[in-house]
C-alpha atoms as a PDB file:
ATOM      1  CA  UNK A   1       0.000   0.000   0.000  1.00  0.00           C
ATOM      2  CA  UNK A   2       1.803   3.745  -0.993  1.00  0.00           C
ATOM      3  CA  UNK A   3       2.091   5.965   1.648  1.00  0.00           C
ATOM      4  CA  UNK A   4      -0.368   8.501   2.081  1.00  0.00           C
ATOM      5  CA  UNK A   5       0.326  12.188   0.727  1.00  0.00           C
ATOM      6  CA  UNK A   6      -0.877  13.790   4.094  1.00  0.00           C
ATOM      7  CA  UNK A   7      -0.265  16.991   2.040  1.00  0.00           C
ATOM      8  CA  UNK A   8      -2.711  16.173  -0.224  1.00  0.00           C
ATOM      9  CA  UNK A   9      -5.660  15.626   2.621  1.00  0.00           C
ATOM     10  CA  UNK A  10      -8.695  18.238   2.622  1.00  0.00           C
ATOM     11  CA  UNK A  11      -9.880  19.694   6.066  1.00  0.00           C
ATOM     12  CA  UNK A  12     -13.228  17.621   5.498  1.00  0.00           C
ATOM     13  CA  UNK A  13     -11.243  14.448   5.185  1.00  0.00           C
ATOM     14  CA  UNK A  14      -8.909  15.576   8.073  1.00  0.00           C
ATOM     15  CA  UNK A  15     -12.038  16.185  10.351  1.00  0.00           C
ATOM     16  CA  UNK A  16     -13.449  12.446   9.012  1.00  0.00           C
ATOM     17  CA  UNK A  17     -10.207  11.000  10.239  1.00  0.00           C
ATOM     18  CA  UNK A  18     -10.479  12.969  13.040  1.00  0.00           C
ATOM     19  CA  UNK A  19     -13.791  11.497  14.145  1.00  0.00           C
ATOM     20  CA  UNK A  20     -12.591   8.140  13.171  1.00  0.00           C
ATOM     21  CA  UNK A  21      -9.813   8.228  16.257  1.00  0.00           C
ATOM     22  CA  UNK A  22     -12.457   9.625  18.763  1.00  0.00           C
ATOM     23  CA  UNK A  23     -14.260   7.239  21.251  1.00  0.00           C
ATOM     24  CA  UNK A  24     -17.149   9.269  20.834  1.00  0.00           C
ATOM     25  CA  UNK A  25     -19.152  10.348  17.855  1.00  0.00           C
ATOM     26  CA  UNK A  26     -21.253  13.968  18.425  1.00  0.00           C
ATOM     27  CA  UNK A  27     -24.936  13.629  17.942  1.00  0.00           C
ATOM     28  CA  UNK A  28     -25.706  15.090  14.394  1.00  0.00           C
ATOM     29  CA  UNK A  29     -28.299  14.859  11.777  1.00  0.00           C
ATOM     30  CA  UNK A  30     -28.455  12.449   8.553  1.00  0.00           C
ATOM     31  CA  UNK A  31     -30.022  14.343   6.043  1.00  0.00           C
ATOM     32  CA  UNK A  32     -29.931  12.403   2.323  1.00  0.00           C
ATOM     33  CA  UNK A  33     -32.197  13.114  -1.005  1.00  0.00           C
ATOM     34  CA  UNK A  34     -32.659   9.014  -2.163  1.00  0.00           C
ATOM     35  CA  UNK A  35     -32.442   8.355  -5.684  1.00  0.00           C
ATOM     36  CA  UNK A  36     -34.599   5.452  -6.451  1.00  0.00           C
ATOM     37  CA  UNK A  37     -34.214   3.618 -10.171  1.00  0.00           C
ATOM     38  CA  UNK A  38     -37.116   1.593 -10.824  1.00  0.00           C
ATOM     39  CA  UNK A  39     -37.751  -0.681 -14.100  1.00  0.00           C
ATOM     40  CA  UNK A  40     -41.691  -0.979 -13.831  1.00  0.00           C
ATOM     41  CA  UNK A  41     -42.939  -2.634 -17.423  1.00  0.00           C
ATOM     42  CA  UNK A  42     -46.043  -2.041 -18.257  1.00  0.00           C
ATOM     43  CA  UNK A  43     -48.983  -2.777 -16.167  1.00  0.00           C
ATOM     44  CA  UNK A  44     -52.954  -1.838 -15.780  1.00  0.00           C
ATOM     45  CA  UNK A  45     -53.513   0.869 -14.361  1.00  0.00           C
ATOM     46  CA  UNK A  46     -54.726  -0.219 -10.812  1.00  0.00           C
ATOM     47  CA  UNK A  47     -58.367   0.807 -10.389  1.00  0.00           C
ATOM     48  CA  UNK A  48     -60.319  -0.016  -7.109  1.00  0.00           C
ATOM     49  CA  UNK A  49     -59.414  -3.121  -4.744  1.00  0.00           C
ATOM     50  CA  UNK A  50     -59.200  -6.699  -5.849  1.00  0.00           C
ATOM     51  CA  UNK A  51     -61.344  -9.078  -3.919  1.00  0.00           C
ATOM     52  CA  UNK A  52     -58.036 -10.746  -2.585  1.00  0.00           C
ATOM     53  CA  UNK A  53     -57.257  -6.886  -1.086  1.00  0.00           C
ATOM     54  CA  UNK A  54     -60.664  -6.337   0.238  1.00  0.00           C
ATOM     55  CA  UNK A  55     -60.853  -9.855   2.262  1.00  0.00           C
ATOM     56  CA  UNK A  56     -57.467  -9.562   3.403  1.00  0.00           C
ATOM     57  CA  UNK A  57     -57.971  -5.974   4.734  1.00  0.00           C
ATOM     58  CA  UNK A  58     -61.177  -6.973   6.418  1.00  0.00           C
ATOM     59  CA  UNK A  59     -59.359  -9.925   8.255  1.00  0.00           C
ATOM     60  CA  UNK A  60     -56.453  -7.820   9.609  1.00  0.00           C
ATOM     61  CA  UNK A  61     -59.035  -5.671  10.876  1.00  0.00           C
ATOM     62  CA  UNK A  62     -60.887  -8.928  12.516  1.00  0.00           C
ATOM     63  CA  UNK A  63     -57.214  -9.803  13.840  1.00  0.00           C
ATOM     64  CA  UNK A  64     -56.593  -6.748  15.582  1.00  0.00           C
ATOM     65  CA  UNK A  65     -54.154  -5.401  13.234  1.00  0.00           C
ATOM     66  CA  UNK A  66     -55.973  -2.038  12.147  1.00  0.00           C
ATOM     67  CA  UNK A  67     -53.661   0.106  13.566  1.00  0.00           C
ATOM     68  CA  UNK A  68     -50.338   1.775  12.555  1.00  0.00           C
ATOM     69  CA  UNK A  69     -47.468  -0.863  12.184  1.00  0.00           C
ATOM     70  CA  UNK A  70     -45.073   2.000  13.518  1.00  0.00           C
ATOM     71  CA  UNK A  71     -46.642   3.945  16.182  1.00  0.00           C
ATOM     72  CA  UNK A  72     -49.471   2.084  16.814  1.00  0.00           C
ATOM     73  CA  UNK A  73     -52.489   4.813  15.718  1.00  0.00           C
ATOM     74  CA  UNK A  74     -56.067   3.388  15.140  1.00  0.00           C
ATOM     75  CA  UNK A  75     -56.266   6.823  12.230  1.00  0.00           C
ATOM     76  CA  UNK A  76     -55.384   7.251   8.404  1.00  0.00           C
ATOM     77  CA  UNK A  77     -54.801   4.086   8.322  1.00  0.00           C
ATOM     78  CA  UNK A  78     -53.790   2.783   4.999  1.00  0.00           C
ATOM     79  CA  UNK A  79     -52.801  -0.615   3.296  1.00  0.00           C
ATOM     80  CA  UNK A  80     -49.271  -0.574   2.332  1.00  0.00           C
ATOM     81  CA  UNK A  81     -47.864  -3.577   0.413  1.00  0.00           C
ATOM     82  CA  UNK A  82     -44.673  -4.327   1.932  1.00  0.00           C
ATOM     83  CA  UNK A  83     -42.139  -6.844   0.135  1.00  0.00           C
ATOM     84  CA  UNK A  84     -43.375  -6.443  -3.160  1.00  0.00           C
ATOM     85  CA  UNK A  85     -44.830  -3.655  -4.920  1.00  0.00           C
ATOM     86  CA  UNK A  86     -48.375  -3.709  -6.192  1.00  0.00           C
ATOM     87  CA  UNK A  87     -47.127  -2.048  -9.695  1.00  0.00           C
ATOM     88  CA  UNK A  88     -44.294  -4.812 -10.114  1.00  0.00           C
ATOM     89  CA  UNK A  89     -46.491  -7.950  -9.999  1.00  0.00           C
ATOM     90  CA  UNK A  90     -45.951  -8.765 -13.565  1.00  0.00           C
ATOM     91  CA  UNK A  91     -42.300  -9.132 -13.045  1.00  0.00           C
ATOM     92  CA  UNK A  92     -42.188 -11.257  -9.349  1.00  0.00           C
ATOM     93  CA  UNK A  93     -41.793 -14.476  -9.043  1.00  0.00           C
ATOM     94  CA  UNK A  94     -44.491 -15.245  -6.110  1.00  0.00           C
ATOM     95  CA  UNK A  95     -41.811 -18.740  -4.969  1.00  0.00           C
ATOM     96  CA  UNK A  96     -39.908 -16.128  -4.006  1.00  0.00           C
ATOM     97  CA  UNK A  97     -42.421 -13.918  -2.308  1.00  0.00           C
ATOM     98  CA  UNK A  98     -43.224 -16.973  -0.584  1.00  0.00           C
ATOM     99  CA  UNK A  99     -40.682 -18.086   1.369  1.00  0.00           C
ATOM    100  CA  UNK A 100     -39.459 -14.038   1.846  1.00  0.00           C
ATOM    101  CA  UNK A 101     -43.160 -13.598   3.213  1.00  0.00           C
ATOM    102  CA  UNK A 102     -42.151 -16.345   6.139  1.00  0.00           C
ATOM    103  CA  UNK A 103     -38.854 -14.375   6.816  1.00  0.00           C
ATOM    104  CA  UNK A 104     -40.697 -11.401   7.008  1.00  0.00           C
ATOM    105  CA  UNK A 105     -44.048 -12.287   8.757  1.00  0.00           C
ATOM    106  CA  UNK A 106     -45.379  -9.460   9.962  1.00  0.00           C
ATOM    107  CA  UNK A 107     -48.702 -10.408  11.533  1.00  0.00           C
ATOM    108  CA  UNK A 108     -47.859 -14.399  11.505  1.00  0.00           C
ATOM    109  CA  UNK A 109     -49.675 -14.923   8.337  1.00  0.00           C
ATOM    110  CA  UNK A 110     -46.778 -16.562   6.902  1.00  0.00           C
ATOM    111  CA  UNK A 111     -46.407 -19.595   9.341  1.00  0.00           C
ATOM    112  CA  UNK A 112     -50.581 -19.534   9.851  1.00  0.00           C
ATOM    113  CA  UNK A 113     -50.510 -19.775   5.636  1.00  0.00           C
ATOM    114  CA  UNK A 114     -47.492 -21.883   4.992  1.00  0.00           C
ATOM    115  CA  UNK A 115     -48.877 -24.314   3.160  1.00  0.00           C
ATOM    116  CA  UNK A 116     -50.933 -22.101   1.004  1.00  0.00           C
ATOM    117  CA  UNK A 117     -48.966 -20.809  -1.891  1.00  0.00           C
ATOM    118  CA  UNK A 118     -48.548 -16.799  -2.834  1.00  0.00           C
ATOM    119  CA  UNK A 119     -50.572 -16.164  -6.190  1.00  0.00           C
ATOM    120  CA  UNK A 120     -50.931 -12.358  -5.763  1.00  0.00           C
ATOM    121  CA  UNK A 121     -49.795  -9.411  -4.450  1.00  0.00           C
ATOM    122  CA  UNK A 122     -52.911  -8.084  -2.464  1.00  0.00           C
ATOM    123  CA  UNK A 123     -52.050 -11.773  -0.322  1.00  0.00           C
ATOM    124  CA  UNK A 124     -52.387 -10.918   3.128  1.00  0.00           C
ATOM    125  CA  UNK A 125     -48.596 -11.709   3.692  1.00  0.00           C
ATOM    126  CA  UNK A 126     -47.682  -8.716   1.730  1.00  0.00           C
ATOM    127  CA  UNK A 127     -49.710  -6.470   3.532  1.00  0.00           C
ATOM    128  CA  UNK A 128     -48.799  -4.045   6.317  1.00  0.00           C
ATOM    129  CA  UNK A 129     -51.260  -1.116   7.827  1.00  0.00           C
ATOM    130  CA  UNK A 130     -49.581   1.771   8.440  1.00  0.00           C
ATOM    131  CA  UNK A 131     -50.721   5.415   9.289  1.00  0.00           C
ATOM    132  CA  UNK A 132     -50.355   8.011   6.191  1.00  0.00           C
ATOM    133  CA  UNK A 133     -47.238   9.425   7.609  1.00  0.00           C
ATOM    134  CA  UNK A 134     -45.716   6.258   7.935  1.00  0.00           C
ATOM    135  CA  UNK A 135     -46.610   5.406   4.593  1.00  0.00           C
ATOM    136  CA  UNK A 136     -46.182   7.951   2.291  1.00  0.00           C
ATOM    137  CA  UNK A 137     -44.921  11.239   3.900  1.00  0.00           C
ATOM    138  CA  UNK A 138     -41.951  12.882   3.640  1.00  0.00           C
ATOM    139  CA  UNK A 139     -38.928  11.278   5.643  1.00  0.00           C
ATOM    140  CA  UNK A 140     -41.235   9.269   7.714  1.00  0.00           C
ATOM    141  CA  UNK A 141     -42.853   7.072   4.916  1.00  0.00           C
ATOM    142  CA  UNK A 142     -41.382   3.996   4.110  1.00  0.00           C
ATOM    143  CA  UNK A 143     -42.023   5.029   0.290  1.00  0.00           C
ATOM    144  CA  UNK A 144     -39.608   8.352   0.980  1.00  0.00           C
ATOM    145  CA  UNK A 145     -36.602   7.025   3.479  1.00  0.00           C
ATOM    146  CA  UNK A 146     -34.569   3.987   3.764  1.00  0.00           C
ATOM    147  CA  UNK A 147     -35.380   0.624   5.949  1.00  0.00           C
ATOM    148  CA  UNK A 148     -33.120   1.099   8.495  1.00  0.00           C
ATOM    149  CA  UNK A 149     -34.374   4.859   9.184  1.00  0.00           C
ATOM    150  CA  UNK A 150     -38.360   3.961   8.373  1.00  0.00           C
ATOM    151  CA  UNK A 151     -37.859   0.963  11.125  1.00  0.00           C
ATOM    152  CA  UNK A 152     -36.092   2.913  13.638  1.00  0.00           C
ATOM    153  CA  UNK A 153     -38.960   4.831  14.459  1.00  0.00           C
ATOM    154  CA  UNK A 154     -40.454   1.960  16.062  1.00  0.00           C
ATOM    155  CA  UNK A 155     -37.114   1.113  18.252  1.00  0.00           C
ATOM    156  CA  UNK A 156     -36.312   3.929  19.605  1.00  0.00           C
ATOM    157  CA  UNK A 157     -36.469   4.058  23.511  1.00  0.00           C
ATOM    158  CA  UNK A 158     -39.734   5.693  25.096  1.00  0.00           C
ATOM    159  CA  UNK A 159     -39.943   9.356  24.561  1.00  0.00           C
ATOM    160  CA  UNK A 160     -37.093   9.240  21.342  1.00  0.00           C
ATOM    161  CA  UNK A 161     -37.989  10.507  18.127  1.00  0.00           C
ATOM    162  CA  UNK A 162     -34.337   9.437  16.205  1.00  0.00           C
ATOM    163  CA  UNK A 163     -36.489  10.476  12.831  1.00  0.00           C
ATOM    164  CA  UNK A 164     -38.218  13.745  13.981  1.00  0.00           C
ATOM    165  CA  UNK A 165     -42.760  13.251  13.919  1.00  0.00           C
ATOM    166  CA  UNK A 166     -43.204  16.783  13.771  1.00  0.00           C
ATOM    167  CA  UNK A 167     -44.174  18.231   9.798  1.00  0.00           C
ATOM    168  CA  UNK A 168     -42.620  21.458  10.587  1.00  0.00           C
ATOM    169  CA  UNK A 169     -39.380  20.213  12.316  1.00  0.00           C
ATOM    170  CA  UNK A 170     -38.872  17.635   8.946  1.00  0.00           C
ATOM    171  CA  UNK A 171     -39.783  20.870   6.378  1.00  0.00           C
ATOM    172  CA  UNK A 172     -37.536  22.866   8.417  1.00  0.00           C
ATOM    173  CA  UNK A 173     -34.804  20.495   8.355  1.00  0.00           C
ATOM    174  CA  UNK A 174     -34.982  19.668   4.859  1.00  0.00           C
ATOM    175  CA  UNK A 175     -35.206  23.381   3.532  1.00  0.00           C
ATOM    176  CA  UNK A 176     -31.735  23.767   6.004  1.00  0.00           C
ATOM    177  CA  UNK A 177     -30.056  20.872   3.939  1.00  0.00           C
ATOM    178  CA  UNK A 178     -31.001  22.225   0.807  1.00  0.00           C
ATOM    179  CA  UNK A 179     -29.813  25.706   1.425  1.00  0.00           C
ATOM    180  CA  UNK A 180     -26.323  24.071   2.776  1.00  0.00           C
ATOM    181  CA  UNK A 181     -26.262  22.538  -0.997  1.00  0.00           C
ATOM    182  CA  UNK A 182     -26.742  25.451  -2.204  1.00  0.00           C
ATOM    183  CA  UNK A 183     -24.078  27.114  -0.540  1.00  0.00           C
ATOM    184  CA  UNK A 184     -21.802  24.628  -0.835  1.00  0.00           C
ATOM    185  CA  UNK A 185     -22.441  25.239  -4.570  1.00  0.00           C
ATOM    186  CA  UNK A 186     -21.396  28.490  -4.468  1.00  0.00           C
ATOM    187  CA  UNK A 187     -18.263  27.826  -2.650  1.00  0.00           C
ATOM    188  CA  UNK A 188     -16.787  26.283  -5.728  1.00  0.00           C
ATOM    189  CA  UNK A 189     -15.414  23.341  -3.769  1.00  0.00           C
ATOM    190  CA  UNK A 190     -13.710  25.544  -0.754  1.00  0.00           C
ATOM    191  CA  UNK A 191     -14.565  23.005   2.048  1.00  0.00           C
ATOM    192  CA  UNK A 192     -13.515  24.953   4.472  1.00  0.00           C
ATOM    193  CA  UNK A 193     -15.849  27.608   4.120  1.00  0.00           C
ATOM    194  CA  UNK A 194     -18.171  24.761   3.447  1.00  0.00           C
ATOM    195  CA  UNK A 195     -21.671  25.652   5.602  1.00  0.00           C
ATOM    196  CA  UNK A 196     -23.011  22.753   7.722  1.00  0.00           C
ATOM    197  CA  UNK A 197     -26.467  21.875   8.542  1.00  0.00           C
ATOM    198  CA  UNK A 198     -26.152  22.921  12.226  1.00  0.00           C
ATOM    199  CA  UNK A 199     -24.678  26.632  11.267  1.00  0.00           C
ATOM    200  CA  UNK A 200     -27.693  26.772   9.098  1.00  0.00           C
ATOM    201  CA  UNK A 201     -30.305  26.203  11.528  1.00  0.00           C
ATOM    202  CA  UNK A 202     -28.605  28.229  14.248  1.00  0.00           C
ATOM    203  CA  UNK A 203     -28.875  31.116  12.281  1.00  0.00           C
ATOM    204  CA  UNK A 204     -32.750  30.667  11.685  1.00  0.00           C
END
């Protein structure tokens, strides 16, 4: 391995490194815009529930399970379908939805169902109620943010938001992360004039 050109290091990489030798890493934020590539072929568009959807809705609601897989609200409760999108069911292979359905069994449908085999998507072992902001909104959705921050929000410690609940906390944070880009834009690479996130919101 060459030596490293020390020289050559940028103060952002030199405060990286710097972190990297502490025993101690200061709380900060993780803001990130996803980029999502999907190849969806060409499907129907989907127009009112399927019979498969509307009996397996009615018998999560019979089991209990009406309420908010995250936080555990009886409102805006809506339908999501977890491991495999309603728009891609031309393209999965429902073997495979199987046996990831009993990895994945969210309301024990999978071992209850095991010998039944997957033929749709609207099966009740892809389906997961979830509140509208844990569905679709903005950093809280599990259509907007990655696994591992959607799911966090339901293993945090009492009384710990790790992904913030409030609408104006997440628009203000989000509007701070895009005026750092844009700053950092302007800087034409300078990084240590570079704003961060935390400057930004101090100053509002």
């Amino acid at each position: 391995m060459p030596p490293i050109n020390l020289r050559c290091i940028s103060p952002e990489r030199w405060r990286i490194l710097e972190e990297m030798t502490m025993e101690t890493v200061a709380a900060h934020e993780i803001i990130d815009h996803l980029v999502e590539i999907y190849d969806v072929a060409a499907h129907p568009q989907r127009k009112g529930e399927s019979p498969e959807f509307t009996a397996a809705v009615k018998r999560l609601q019979e089991d209990g399970h009406h309420k908010c897989f995250i936080c555990g609200t009886e409102e805006d409760i809506e339908c999501h379908h977890f491991l495999c999108e309603w728009s891609l069911a031309s393209e999965a292979d429902f073997a495979k939805l199987f046996r990831l359905a009993q990895i994945f069994d969210v309301y024990g449908y999978g071992r209850l169902l095991q010998n039944k085999p997957i033929d749709t998507v609207d099966d009740i072992r892809n389906l997961m109620n979830l509140c509208k902001a844990h569905h679709i909104e903005r950093a809280t959705g599990i259509h907007s943010t990655t696994f591992s921050a959607w799911v966090s929000q339901c293993l945090a410690k009492d009384g710990i938001n790790i992904v913030p609940q409030d609408r104006a906390e997440i628009e203000r944070l989000i509007r701070a992360k895009q005026e750092c880009m844009r700053s950092m834009a302007m800087m034409s690479g300078d990084s240590s004039r570079s704003p961060t996130i935390s400057g930004i919101l101090n100053r509002s």
